[in-house]
N, C-alpha and C. Protein backbone atom coordinates (compact mmCIF):
# COMPACT_ATOMS: atom_id res chain seq x y z
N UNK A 1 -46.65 3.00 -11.72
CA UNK A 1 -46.84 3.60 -13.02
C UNK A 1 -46.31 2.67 -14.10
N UNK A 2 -46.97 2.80 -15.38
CA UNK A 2 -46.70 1.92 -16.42
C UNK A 2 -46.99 2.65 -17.30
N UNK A 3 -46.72 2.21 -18.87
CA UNK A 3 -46.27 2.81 -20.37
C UNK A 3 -47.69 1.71 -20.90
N UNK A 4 -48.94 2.42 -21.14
CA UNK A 4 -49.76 2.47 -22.26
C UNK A 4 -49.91 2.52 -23.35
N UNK A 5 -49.29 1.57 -24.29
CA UNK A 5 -49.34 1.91 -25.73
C UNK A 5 -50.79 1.88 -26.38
N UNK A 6 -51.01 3.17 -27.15
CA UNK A 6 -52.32 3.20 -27.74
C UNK A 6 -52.18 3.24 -29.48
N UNK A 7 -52.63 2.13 -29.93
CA UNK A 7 -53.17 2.08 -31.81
C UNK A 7 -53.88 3.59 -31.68
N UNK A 8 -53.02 4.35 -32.73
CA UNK A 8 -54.05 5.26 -33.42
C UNK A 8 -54.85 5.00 -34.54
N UNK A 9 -55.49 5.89 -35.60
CA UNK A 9 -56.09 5.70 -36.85
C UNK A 9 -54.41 5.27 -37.74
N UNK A 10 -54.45 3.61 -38.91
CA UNK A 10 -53.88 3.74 -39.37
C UNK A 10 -52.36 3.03 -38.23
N UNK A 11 -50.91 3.94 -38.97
CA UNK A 11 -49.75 2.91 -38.26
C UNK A 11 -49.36 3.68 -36.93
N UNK A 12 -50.19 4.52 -36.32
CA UNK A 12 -49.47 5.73 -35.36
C UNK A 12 -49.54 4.58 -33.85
N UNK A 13 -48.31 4.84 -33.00
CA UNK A 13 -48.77 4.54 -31.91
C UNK A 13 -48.05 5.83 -30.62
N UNK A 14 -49.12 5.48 -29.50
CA UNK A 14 -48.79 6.59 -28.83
C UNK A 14 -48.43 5.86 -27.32
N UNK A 15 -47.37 6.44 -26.93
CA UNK A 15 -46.97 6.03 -25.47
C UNK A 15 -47.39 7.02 -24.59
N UNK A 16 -48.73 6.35 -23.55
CA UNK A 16 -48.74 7.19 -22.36
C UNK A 16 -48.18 6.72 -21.00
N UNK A 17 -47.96 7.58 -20.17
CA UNK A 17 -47.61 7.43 -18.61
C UNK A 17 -48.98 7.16 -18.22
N UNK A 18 -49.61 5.67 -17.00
CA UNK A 18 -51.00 5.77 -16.62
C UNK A 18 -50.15 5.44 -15.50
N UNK A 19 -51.29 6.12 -14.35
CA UNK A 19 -50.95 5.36 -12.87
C UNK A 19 -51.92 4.34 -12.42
N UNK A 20 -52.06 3.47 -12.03
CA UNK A 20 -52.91 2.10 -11.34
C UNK A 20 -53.72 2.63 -9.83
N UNK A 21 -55.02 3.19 -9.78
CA UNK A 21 -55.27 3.58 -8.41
C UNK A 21 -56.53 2.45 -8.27
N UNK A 22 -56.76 1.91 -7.03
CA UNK A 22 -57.55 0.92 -6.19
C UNK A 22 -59.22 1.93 -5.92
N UNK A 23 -59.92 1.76 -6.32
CA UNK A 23 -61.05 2.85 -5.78
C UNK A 23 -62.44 1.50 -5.36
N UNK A 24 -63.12 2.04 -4.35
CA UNK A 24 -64.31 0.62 -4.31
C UNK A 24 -65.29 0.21 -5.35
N UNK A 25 -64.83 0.79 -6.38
CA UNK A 25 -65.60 0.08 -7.45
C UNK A 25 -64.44 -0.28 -8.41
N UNK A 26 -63.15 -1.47 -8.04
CA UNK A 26 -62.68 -1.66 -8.48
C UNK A 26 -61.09 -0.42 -9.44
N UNK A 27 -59.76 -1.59 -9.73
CA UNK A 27 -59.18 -0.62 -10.28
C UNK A 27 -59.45 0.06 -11.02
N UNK A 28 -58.51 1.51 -11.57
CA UNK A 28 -59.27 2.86 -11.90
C UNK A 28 -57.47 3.38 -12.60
N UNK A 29 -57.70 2.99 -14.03
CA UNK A 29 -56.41 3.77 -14.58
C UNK A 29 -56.66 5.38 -14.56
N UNK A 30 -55.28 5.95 -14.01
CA UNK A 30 -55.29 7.46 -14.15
C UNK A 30 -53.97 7.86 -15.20
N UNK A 31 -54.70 8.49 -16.51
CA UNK A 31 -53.67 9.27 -17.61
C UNK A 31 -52.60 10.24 -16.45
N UNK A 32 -51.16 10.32 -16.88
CA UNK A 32 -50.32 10.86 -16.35
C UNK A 32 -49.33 11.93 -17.12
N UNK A 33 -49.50 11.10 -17.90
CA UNK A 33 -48.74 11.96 -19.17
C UNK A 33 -48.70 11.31 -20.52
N UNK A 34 -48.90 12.17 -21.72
CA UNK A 34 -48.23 11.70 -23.13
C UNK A 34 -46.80 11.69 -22.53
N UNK A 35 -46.07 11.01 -23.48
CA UNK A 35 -44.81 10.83 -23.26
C UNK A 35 -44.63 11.25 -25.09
N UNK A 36 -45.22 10.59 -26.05
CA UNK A 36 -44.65 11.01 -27.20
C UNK A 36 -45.82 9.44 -28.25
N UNK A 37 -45.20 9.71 -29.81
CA UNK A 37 -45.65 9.17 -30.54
C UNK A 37 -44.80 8.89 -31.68
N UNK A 38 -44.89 7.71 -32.72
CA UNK A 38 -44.37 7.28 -33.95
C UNK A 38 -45.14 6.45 -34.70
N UNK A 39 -45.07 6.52 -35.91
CA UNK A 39 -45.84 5.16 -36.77
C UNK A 39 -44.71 4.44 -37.08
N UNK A 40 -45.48 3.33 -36.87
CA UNK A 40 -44.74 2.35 -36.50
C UNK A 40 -43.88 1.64 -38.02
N UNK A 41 -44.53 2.11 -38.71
CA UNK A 41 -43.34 1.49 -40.46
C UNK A 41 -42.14 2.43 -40.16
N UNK A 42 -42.15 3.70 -39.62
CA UNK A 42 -41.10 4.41 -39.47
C UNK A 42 -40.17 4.01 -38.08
N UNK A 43 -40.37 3.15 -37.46
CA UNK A 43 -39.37 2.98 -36.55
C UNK A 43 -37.94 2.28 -36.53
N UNK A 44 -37.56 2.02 -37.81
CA UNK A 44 -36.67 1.11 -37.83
C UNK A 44 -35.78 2.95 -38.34
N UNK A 45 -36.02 3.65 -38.86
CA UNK A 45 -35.26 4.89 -39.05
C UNK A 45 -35.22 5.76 -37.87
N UNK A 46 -33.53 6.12 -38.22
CA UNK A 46 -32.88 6.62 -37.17
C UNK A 46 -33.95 8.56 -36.45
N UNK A 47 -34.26 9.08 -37.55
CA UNK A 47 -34.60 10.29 -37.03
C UNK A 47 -36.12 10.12 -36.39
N UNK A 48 -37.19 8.98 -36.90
CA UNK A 48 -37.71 9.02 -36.25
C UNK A 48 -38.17 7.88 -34.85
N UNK A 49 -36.69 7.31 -34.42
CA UNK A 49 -36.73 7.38 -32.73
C UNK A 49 -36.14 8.77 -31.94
N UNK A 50 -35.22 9.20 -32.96
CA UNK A 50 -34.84 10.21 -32.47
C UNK A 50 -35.99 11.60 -31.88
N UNK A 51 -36.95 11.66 -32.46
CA UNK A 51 -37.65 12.42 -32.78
C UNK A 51 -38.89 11.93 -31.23
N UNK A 52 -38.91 10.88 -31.48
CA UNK A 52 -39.69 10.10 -30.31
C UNK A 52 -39.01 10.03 -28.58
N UNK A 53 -37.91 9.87 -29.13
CA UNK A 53 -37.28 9.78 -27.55
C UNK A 53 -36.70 11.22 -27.17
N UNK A 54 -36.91 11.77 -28.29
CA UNK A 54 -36.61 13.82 -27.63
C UNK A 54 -37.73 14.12 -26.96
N UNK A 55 -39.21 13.76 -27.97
CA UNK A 55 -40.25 14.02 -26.83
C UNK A 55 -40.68 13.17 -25.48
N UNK A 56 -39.99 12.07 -25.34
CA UNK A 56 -39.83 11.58 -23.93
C UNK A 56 -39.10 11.92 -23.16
N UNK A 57 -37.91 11.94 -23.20
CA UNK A 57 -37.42 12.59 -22.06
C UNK A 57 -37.59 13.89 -21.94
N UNK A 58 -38.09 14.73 -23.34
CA UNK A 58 -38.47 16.11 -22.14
C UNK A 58 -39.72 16.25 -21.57
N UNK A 59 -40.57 15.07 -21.89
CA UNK A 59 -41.52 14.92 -20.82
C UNK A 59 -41.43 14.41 -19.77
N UNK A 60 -40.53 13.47 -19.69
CA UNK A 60 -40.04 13.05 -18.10
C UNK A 60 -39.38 13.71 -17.81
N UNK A 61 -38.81 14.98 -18.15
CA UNK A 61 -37.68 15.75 -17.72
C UNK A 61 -38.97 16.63 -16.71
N UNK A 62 -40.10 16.41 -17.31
CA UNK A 62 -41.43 17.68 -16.91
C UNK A 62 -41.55 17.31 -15.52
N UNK A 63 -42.01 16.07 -15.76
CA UNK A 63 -42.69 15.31 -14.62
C UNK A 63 -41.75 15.01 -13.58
N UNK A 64 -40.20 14.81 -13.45
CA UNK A 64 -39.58 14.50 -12.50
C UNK A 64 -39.29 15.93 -11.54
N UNK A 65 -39.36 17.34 -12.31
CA UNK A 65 -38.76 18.52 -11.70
C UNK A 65 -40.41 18.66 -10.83
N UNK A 66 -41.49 19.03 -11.46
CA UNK A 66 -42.76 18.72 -10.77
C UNK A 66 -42.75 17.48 -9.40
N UNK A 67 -42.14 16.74 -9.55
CA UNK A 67 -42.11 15.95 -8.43
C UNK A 67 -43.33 14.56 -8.59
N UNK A 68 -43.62 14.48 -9.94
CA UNK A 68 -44.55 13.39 -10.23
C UNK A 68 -44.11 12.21 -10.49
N UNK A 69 -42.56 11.86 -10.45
CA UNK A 69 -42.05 10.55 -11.20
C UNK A 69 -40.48 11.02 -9.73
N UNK A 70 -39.65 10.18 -9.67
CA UNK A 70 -38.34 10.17 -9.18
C UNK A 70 -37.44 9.11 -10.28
N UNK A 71 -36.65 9.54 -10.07
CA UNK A 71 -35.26 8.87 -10.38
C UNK A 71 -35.13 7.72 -11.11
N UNK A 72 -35.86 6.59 -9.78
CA UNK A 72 -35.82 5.12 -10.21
C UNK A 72 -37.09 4.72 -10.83
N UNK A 73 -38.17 5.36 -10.93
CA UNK A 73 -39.61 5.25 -11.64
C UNK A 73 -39.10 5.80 -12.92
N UNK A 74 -38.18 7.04 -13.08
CA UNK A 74 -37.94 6.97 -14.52
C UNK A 74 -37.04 6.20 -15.64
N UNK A 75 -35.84 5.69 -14.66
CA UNK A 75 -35.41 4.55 -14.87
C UNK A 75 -36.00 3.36 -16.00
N UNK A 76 -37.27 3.27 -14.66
CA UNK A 76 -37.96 1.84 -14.87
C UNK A 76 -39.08 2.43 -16.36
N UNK A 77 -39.10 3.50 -16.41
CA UNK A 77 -40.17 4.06 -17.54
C UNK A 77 -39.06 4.19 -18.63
N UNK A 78 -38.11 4.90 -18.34
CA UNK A 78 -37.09 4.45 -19.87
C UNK A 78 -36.88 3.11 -20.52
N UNK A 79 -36.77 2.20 -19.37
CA UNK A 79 -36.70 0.79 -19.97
C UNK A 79 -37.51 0.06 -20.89
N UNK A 80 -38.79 0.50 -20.25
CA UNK A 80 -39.91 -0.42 -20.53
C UNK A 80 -40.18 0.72 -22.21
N UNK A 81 -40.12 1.88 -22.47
CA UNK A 81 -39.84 3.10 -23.77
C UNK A 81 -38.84 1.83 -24.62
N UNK A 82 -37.68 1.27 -23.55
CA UNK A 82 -36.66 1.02 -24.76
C UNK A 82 -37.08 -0.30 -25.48
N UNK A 83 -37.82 -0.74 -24.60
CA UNK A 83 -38.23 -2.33 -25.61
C UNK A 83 -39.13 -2.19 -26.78
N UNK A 84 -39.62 -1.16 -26.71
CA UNK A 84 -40.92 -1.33 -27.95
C UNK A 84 -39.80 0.03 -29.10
N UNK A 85 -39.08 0.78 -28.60
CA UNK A 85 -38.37 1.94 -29.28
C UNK A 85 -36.86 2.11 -28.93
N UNK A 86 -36.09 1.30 -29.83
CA UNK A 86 -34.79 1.03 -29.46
C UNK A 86 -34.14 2.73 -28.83
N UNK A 87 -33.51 2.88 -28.51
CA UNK A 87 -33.12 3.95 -27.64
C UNK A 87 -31.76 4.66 -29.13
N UNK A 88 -31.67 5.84 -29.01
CA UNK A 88 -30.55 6.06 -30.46
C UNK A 88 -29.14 6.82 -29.43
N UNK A 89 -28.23 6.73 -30.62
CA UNK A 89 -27.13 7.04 -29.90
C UNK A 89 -27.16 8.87 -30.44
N UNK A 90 -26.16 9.34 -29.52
CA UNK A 90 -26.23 10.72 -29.43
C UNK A 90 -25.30 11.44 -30.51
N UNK A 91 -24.74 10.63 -30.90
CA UNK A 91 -24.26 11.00 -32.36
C UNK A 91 -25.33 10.94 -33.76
N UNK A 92 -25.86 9.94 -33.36
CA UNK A 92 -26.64 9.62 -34.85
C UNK A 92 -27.72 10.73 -34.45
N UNK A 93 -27.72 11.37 -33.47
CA UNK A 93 -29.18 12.67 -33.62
C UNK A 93 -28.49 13.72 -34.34
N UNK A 94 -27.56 14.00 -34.34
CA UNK A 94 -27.15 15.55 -35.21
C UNK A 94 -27.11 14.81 -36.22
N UNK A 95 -27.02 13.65 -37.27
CA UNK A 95 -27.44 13.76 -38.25
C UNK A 95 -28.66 13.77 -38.97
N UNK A 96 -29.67 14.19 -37.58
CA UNK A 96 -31.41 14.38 -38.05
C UNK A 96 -31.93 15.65 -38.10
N UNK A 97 -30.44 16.92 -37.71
CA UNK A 97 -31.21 17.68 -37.26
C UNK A 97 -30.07 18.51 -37.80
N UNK A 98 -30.50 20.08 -38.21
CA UNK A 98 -29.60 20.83 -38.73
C UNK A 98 -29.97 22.25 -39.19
N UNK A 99 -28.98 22.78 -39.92
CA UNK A 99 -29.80 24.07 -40.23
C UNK A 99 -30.34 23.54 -41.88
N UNK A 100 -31.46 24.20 -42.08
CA UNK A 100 -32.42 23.71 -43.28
C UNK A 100 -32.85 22.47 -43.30
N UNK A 101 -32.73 22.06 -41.66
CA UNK A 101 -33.59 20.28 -42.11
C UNK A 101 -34.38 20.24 -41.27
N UNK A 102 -35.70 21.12 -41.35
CA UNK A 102 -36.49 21.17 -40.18
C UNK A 102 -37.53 20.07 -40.49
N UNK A 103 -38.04 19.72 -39.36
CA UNK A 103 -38.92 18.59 -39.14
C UNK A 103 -39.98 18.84 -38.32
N UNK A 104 -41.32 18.17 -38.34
CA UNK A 104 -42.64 18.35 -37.20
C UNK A 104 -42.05 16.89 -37.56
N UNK A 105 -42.68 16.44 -36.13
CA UNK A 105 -42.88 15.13 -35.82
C UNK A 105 -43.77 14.06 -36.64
N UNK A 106 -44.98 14.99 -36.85
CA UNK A 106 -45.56 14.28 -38.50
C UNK A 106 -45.10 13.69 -39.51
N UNK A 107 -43.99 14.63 -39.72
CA UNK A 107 -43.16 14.73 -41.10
C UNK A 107 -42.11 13.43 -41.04
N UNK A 108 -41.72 13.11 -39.73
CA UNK A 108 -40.64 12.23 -40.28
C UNK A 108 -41.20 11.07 -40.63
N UNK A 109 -40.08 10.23 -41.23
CA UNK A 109 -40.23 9.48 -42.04
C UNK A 109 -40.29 9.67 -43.41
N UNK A 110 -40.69 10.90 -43.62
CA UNK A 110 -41.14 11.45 -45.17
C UNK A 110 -39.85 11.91 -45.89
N UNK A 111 -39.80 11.62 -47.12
CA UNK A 111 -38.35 12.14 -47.47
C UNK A 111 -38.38 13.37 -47.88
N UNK A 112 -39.08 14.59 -48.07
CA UNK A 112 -39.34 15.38 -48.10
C UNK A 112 -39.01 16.23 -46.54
N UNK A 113 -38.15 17.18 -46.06
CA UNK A 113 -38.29 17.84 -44.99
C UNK A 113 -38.83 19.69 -45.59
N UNK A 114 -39.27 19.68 -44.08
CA UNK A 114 -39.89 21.10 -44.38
C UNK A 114 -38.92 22.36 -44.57
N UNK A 115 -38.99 23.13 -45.91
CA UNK A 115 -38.44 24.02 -46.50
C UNK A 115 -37.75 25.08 -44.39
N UNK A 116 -36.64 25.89 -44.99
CA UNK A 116 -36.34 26.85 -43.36
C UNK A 116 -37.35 27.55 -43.75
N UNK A 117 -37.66 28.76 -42.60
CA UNK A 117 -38.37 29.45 -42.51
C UNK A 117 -37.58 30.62 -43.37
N UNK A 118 -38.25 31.43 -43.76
CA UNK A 118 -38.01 32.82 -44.41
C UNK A 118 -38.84 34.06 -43.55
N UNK A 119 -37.86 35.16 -43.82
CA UNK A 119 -38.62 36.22 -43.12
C UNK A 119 -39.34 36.81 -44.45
N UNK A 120 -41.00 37.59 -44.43
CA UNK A 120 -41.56 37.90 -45.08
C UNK A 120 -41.42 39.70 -45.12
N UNK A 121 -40.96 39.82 -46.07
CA UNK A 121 -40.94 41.48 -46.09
C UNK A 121 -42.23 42.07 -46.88
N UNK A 122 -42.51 43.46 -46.17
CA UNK A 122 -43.77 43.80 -46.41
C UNK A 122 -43.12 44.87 -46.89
């Protein structure tokens, strides 16, 4: 298994999980998983690797309890995540995340975060 980076429309890129299978009409990539996404002017800011490597490991968190990845394949899949998306420390994530600082994954980068939710009374 290996990490697929795909150009979206514009600066987005997306990391997939593909597996390599042999078939007689030659090799045959098989999709395995999204792992996650960022545009790429936004990667040098802290919330959005943060934001990127939350949705990786809880997708490898998916795939290892399923029994589709082990231990040392995720290892080797974090690594190859950390060269293109520096990895963040676990302190600098609570300062991305809080009460009234909600975020979609869209959104980061934007200095604008999305208003909390309100309850609507009828």
């Amino acid at each position: 298994m290996f990490i697929r980076w795909k150009k979206e429309d514009g600066p987005s890129c997306r990391a997939v999980l593909v597996e390599s299978k042999r078939t007689l009409s030659g090799p045959r990539l098989k999709h395995v998983a999204y792992l996650g996404s960022f545009k790429e002017n936004n990667i040098a800011q802290d919330c959005a690797r943060a934001w990127f490597w939350q949705s990786a490991r809880r997708r490898l968190d998916q795939l290892e309890i399923c029994g589709k990845i082990i231990n040392r394949e995720r290892e080797k899949i974090e690594a190859a995540l950390a060269q293109r998306v520096p990895p963040i420390a676990p302190e600098q994530v609570v300062m991305c995340s809080g009460p009234g600082y909600l975020r979609r994954i869209c959104d980061v980068g934007r200095e604008s975060a999305l208003p909390p939710t309100t309850d609507i009374v009828s």
